[in-house]
Each structure stands twice: as C-alpha cells, then as structure tokens.
N, C-alpha and C. Protein backbone atom coordinates (compact mmCIF):
# COMPACT_ATOMS: atom_id res chain seq x y z
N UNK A 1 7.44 -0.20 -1.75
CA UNK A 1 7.65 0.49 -3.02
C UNK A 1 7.86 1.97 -2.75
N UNK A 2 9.15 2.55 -3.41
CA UNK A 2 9.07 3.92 -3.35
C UNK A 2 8.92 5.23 -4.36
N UNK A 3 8.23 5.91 -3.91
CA UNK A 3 7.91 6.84 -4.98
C UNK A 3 9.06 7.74 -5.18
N UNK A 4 8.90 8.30 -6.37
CA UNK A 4 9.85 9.63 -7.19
C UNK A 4 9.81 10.69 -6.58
N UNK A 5 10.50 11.07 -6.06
CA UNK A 5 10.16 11.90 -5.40
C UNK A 5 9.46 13.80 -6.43
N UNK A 6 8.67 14.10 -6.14
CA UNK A 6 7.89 14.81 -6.45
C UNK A 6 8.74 16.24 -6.24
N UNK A 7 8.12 17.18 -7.44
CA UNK A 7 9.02 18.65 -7.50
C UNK A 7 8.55 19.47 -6.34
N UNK A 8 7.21 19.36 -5.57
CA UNK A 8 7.03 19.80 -4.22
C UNK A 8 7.74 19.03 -2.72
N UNK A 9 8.79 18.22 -2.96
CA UNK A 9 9.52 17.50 -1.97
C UNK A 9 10.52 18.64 -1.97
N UNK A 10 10.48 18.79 -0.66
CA UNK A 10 11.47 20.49 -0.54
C UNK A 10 12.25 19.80 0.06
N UNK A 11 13.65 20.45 0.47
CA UNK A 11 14.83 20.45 1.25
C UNK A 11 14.88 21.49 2.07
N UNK A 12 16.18 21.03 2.93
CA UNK A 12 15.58 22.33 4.35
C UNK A 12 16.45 23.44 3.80
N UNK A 13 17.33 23.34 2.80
CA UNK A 13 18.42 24.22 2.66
C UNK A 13 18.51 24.64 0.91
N UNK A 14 17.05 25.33 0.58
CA UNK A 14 16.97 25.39 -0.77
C UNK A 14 18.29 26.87 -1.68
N UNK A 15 18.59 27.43 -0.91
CA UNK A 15 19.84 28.01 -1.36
C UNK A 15 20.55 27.29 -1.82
N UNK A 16 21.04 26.45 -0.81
CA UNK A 16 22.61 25.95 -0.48
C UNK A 16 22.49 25.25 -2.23
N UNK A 17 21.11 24.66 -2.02
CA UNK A 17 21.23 23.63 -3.12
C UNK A 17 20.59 24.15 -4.21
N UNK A 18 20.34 25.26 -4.66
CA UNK A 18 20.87 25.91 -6.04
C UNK A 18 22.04 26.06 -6.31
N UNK A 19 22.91 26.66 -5.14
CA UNK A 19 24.46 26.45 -5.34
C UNK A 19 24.97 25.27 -5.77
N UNK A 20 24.61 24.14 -4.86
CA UNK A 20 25.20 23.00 -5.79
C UNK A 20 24.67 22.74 -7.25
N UNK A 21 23.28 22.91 -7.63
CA UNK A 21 22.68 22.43 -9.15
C UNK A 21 23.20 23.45 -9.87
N UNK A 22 24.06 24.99 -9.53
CA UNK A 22 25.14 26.23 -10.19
C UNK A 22 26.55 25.35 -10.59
N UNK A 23 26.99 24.56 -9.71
CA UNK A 23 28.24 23.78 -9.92
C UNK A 23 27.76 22.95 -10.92
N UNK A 24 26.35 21.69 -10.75
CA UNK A 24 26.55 21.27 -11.52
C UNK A 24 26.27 21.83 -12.79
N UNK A 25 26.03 22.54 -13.08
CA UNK A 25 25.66 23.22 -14.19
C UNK A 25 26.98 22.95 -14.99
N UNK A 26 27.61 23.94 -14.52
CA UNK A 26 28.62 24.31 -15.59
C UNK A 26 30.09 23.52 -15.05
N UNK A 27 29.82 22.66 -14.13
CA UNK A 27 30.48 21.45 -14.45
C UNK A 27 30.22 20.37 -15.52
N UNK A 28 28.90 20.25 -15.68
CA UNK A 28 28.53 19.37 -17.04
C UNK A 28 28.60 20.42 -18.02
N UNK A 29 28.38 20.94 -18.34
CA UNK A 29 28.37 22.18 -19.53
C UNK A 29 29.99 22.66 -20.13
N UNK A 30 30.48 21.39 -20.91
CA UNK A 30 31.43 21.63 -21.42
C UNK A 30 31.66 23.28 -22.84
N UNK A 31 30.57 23.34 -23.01
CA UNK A 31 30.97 24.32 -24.29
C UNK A 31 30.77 25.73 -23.43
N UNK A 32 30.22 25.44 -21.94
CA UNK A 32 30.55 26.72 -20.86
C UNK A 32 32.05 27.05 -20.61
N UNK A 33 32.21 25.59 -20.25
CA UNK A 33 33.74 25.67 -19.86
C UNK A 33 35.04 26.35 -20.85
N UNK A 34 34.58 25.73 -22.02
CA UNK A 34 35.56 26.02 -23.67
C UNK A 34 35.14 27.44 -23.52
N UNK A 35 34.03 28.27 -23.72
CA UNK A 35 34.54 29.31 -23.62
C UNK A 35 34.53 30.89 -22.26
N UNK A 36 34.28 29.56 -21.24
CA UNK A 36 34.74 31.14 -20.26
C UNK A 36 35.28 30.62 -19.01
N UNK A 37 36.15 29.28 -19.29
CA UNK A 37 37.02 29.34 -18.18
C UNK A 37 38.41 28.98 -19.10
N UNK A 38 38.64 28.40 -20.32
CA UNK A 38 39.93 29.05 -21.00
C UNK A 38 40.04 29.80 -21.30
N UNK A 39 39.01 30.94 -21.39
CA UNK A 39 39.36 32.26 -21.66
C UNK A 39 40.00 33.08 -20.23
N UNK A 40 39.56 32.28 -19.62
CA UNK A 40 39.72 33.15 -17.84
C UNK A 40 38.56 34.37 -17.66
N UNK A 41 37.55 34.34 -18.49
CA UNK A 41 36.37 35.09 -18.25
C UNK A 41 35.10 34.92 -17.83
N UNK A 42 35.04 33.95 -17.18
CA UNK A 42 33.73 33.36 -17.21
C UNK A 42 33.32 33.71 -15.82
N UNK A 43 32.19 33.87 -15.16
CA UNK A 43 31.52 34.06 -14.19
C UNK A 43 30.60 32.86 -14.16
N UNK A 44 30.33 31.82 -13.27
CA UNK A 44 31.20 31.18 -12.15
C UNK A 44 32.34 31.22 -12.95
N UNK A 45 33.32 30.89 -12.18
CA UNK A 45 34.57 30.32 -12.23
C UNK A 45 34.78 28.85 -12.25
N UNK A 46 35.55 28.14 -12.20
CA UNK A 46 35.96 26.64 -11.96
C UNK A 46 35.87 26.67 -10.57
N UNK A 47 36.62 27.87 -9.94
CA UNK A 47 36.94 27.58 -8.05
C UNK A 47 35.36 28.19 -7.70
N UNK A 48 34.44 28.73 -8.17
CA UNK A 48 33.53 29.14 -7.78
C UNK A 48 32.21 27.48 -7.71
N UNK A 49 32.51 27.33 -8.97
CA UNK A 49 31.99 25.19 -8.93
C UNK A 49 32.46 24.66 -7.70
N UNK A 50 34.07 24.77 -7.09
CA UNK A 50 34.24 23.73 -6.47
C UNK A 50 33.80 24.19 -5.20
N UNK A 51 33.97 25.39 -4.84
CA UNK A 51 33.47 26.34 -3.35
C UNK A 51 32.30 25.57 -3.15
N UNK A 52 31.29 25.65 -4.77
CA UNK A 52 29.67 25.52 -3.94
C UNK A 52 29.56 23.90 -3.98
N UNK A 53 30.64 23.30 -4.76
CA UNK A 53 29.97 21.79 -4.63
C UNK A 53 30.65 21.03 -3.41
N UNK A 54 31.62 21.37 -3.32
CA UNK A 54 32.77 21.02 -2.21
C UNK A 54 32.91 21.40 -0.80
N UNK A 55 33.85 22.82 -0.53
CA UNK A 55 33.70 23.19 0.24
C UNK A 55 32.57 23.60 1.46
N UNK A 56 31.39 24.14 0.53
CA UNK A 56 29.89 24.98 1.21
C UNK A 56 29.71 24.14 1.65
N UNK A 57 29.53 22.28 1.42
CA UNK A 57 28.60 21.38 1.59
C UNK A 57 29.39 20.29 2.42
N UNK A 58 30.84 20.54 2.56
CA UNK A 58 31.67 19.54 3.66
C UNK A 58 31.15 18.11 2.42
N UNK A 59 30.74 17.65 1.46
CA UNK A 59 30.54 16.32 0.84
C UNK A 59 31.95 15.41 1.10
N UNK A 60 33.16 16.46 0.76
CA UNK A 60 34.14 15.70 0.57
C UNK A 60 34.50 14.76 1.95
N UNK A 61 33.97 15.19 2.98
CA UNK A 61 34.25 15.12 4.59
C UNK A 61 33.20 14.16 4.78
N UNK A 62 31.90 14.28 4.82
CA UNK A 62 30.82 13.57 5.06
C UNK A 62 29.64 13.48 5.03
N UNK A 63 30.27 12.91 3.27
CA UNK A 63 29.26 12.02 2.21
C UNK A 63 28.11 12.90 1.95
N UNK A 64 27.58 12.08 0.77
CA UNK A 64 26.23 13.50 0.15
C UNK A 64 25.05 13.00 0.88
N UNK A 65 25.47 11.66 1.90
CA UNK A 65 24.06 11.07 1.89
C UNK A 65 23.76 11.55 3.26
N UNK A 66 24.65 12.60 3.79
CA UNK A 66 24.69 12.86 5.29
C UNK A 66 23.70 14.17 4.91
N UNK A 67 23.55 14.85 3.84
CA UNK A 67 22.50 15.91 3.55
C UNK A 67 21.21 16.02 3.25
N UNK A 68 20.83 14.62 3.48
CA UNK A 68 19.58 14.18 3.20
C UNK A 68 18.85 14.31 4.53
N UNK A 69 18.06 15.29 4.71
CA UNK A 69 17.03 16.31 3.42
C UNK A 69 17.54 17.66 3.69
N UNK A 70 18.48 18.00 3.92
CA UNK A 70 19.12 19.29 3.90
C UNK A 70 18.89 19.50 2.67
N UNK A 71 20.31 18.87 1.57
CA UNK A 71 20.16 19.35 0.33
C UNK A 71 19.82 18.76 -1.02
N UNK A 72 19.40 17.03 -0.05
CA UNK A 72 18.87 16.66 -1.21
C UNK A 72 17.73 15.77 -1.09
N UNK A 73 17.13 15.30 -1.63
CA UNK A 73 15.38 14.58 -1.70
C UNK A 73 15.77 13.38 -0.94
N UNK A 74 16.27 12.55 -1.59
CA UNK A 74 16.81 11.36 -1.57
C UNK A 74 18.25 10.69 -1.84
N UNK A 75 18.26 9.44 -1.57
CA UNK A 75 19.57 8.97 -2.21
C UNK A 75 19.65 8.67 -3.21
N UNK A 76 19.30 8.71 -4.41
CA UNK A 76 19.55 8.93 -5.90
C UNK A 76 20.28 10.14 -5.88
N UNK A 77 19.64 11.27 -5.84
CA UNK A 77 20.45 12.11 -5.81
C UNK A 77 21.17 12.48 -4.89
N UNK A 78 21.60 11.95 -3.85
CA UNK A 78 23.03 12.23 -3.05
C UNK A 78 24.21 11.83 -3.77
N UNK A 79 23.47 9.88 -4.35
CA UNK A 79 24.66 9.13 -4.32
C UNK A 79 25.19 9.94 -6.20
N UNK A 80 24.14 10.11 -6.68
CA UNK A 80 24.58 11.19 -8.20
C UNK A 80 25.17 11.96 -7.93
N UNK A 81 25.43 12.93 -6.55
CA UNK A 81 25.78 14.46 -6.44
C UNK A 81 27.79 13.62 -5.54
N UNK A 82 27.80 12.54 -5.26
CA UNK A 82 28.92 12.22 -4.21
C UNK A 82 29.77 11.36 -5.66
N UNK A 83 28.83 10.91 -6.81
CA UNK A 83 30.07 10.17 -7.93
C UNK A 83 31.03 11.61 -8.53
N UNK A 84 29.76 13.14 -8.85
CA UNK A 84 30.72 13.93 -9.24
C UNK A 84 31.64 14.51 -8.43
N UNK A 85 31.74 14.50 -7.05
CA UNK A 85 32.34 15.17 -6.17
C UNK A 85 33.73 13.91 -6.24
N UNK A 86 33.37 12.56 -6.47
CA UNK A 86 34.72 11.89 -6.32
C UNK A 86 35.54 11.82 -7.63
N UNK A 87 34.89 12.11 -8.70
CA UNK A 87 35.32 12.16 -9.73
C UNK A 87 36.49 13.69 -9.71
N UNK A 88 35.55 15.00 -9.22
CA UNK A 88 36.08 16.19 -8.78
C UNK A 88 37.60 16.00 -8.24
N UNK A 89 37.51 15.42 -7.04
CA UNK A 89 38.37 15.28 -6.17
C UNK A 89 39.64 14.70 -6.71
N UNK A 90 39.46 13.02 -7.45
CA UNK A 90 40.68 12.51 -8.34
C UNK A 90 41.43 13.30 -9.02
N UNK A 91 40.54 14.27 -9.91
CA UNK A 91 41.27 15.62 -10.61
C UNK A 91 42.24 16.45 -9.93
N UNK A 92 41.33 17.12 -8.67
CA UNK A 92 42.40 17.84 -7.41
C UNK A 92 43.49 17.41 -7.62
N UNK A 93 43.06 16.27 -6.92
CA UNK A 93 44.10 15.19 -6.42
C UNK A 93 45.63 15.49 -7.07
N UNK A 94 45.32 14.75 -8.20
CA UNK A 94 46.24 15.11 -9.45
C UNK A 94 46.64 15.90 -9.62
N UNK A 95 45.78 17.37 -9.75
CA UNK A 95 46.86 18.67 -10.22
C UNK A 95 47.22 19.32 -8.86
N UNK A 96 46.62 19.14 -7.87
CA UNK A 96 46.32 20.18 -6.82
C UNK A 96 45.26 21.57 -7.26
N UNK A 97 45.23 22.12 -6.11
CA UNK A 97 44.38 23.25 -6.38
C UNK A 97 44.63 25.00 -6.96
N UNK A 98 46.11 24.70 -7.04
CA UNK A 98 46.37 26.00 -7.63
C UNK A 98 46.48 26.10 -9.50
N UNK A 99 46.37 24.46 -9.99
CA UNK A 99 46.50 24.29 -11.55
C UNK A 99 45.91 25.28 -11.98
N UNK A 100 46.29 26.06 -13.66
CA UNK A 100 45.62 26.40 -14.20
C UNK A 100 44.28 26.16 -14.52
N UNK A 101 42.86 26.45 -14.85
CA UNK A 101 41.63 25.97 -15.74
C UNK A 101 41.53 24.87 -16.55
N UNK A 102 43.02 25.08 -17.64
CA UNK A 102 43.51 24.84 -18.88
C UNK A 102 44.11 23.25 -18.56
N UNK A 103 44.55 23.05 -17.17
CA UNK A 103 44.75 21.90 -16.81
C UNK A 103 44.11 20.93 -16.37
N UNK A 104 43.10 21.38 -15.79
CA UNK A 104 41.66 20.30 -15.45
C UNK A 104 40.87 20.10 -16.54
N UNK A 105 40.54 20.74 -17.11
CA UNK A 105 39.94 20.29 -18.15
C UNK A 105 40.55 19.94 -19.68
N UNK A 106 41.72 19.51 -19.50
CA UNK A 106 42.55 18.66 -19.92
C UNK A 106 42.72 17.26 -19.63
N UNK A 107 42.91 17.38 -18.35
CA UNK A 107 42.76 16.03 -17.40
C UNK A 107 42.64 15.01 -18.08
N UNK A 108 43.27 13.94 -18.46
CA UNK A 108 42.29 12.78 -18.86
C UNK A 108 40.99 12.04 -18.05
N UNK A 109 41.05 12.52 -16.75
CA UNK A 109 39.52 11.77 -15.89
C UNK A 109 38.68 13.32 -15.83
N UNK A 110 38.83 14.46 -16.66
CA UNK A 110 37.71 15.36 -16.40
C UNK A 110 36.69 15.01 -17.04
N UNK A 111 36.21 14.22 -18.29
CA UNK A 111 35.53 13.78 -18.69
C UNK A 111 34.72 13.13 -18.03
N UNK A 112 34.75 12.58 -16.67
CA UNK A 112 33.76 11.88 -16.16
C UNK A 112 33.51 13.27 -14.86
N UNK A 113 33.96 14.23 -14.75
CA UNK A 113 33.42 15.06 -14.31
C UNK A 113 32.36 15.65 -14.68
N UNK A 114 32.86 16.24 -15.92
CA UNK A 114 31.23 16.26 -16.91
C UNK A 114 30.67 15.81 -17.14
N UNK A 115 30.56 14.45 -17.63
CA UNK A 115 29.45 13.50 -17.52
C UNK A 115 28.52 12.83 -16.25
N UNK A 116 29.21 12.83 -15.00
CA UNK A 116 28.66 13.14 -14.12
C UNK A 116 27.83 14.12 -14.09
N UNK A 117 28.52 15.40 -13.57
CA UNK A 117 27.78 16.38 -13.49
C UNK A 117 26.67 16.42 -14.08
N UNK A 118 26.79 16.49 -15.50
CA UNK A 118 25.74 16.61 -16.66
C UNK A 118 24.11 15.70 -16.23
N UNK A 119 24.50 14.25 -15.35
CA UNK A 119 24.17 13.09 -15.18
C UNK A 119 23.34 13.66 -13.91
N UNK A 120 23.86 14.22 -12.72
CA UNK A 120 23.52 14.33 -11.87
C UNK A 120 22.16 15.49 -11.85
N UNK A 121 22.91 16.64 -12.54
CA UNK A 121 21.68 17.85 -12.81
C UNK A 121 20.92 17.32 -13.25
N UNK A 122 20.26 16.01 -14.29
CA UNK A 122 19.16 15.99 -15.00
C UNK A 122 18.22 15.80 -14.00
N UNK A 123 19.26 14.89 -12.68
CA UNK A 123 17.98 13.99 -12.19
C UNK A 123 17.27 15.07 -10.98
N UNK A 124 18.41 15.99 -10.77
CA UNK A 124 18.53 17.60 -9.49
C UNK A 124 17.77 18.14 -10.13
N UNK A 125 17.33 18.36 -10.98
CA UNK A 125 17.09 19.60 -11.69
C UNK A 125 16.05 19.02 -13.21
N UNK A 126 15.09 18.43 -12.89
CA UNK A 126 14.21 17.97 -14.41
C UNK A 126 14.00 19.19 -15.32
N UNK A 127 13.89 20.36 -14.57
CA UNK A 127 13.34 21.51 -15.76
C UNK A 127 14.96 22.44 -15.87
N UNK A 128 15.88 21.40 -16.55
CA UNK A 128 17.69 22.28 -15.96
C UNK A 128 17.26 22.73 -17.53
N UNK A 129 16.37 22.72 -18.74
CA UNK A 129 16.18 23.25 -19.76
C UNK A 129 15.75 24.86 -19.56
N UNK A 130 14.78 25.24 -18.66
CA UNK A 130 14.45 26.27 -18.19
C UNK A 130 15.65 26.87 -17.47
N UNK A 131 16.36 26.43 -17.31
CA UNK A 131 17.28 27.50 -16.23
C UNK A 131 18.28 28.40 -17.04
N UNK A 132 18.07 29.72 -16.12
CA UNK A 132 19.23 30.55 -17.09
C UNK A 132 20.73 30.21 -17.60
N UNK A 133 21.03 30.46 -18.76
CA UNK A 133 22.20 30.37 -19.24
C UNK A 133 23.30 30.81 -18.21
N UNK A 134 23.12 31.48 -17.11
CA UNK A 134 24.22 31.90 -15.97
C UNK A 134 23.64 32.07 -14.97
N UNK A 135 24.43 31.30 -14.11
CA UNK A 135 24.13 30.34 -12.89
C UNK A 135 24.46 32.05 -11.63
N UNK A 136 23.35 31.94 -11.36
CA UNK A 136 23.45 32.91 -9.85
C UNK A 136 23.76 32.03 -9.03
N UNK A 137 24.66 32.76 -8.68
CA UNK A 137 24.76 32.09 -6.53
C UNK A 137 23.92 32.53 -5.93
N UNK A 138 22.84 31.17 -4.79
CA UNK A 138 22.01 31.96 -4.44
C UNK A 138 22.13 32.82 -2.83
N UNK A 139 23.44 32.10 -2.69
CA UNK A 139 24.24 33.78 -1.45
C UNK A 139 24.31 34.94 -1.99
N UNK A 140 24.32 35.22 -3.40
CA UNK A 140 24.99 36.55 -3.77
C UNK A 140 23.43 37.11 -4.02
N UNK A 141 22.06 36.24 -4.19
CA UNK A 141 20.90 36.38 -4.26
C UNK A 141 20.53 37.11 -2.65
N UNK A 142 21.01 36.48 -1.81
CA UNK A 142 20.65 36.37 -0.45
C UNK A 142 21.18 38.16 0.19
N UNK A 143 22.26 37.89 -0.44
CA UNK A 143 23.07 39.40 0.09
C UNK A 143 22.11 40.48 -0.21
N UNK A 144 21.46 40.65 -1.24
CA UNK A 144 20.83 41.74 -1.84
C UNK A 144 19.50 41.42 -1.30
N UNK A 145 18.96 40.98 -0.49
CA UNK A 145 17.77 40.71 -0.06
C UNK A 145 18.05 40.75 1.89
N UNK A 146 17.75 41.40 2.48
CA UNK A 146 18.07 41.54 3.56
C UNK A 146 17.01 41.00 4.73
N UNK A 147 15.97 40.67 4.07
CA UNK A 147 15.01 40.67 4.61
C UNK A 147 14.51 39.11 4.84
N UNK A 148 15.39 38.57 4.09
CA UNK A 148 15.65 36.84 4.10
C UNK A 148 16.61 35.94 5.17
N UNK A 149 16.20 35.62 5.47
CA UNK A 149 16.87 34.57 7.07
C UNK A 149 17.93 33.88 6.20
N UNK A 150 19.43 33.96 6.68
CA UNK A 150 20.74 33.52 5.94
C UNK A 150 20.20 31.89 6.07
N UNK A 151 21.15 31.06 5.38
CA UNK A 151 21.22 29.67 4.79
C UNK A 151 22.41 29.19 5.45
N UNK A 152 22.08 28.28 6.48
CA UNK A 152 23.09 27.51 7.31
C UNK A 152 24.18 26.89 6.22
C-alpha cells in the first residue's frame, strides 16, 4: 500500500519545480490568459510557460517520470505534469512556435491544455489557492539572491 505523498516530501530541485507549478499556473488559468497574453501584456508570457515547462525540464525528450525525485514526488504527478506537456506539444505541433498567443489559445485542442494544466497544479500544488496571483520565476528569485547555490 502506498501513501500520499506528504507536503514535507521534498524534491532535489525545488526551484526548477516552482517553475514548472508557474507554467502550470497560468497554463490552467484561462481568464490569465484572456487578459494578458491577448493583450500581449502579461508577465509570464505563453513562451515563458513553455521555457519552464518544456525546455528547463528536457520532459519533451525524457518523460516526466525520468524527474522523479528531482522535480517531482511521485508518479501521479509526473504522469499529470507529461499529459499537459503532450497536450502542449500537439498545439506546437500544429502552429509551430513562432504563432501568435491569439492562435494557441484558439486552438481547438488548447482546451485540454488548460484543463490539464488546471488538473495537474491541484494535485502539484494543494495550497495553489494561497499562491500569488503572479507567478515568479524562481531563477529570477535566484538571481537576486547571490548567496544561494544555482539549480541544476
């Protein structure tokens, strides 16, 4: 029998993976998206989501379950954090990466981006009610703190 994993079950790479629970954020957070990435104002960005969920973390290359316990507890939440990344990716896929904002979240399959996402943070993130309305990167945390050992 296995237990839940508990909010003191750490990961070795607790930056990295605020960055990803920043993506999912406002990847599930459609009324984020409506107004500050069709506006083109928003801080994250859309490419700033895909940097930290994508790129930072190689998922697309190999799998979420290869980060376990880097960046995540278990496989619940790998295999939650690898449905939004494939869902992500189909989108790419489709527009490529230079589309407008205005075009992904148009998409007819962005909807399961957000619902993913949305899906994935509850289980990443139980207290995602407490978290600020705008998602810090926690590199851009890291930069201003010098005195902190960088995040592989």
């Amino acid at each position: 029998m296995s237990a839940e994993p508990s909010a003191t079950q750490r990961v070795q790479w607790p930056e990295r993976r605020e960055d990803v629970l920043n993506a999912l954020q406002v990847l599930g957070d459609r009324d984020y998206q409506e107004q500050h990435w069709r506006s083109g104002h928003g801080w994250p960005d859309l490419t700033n989501a895909v940097h930290w969920l994508i790129d930072d973390t190689f998922i697309d290359q190999t799998g979420a379950r290869a980060l376990i316990p880097q960046l995540f507890r278990d496989e619940r939440e790998a295999d939650l954090v690898q449905i939004v990344v494939d869902a992500l990716l189909r989108v790419l896929d489709d527009l490529g990466p230079t589309a407008p904002d205005d075009a992904y979240l148009d998409h007819p399959a962005w909807i399961s981006v957000l619902h993913s996402a949305h899906t994935a943070l509850q289980v990443l993130s139980p207290d995602q009610e407490n978290r600020d309305d705008t998602p810090q990167r926690a590199a851009d945390q890291r930069e201003t703190s010098p005195n902190q050992a960088p995040c592989p």
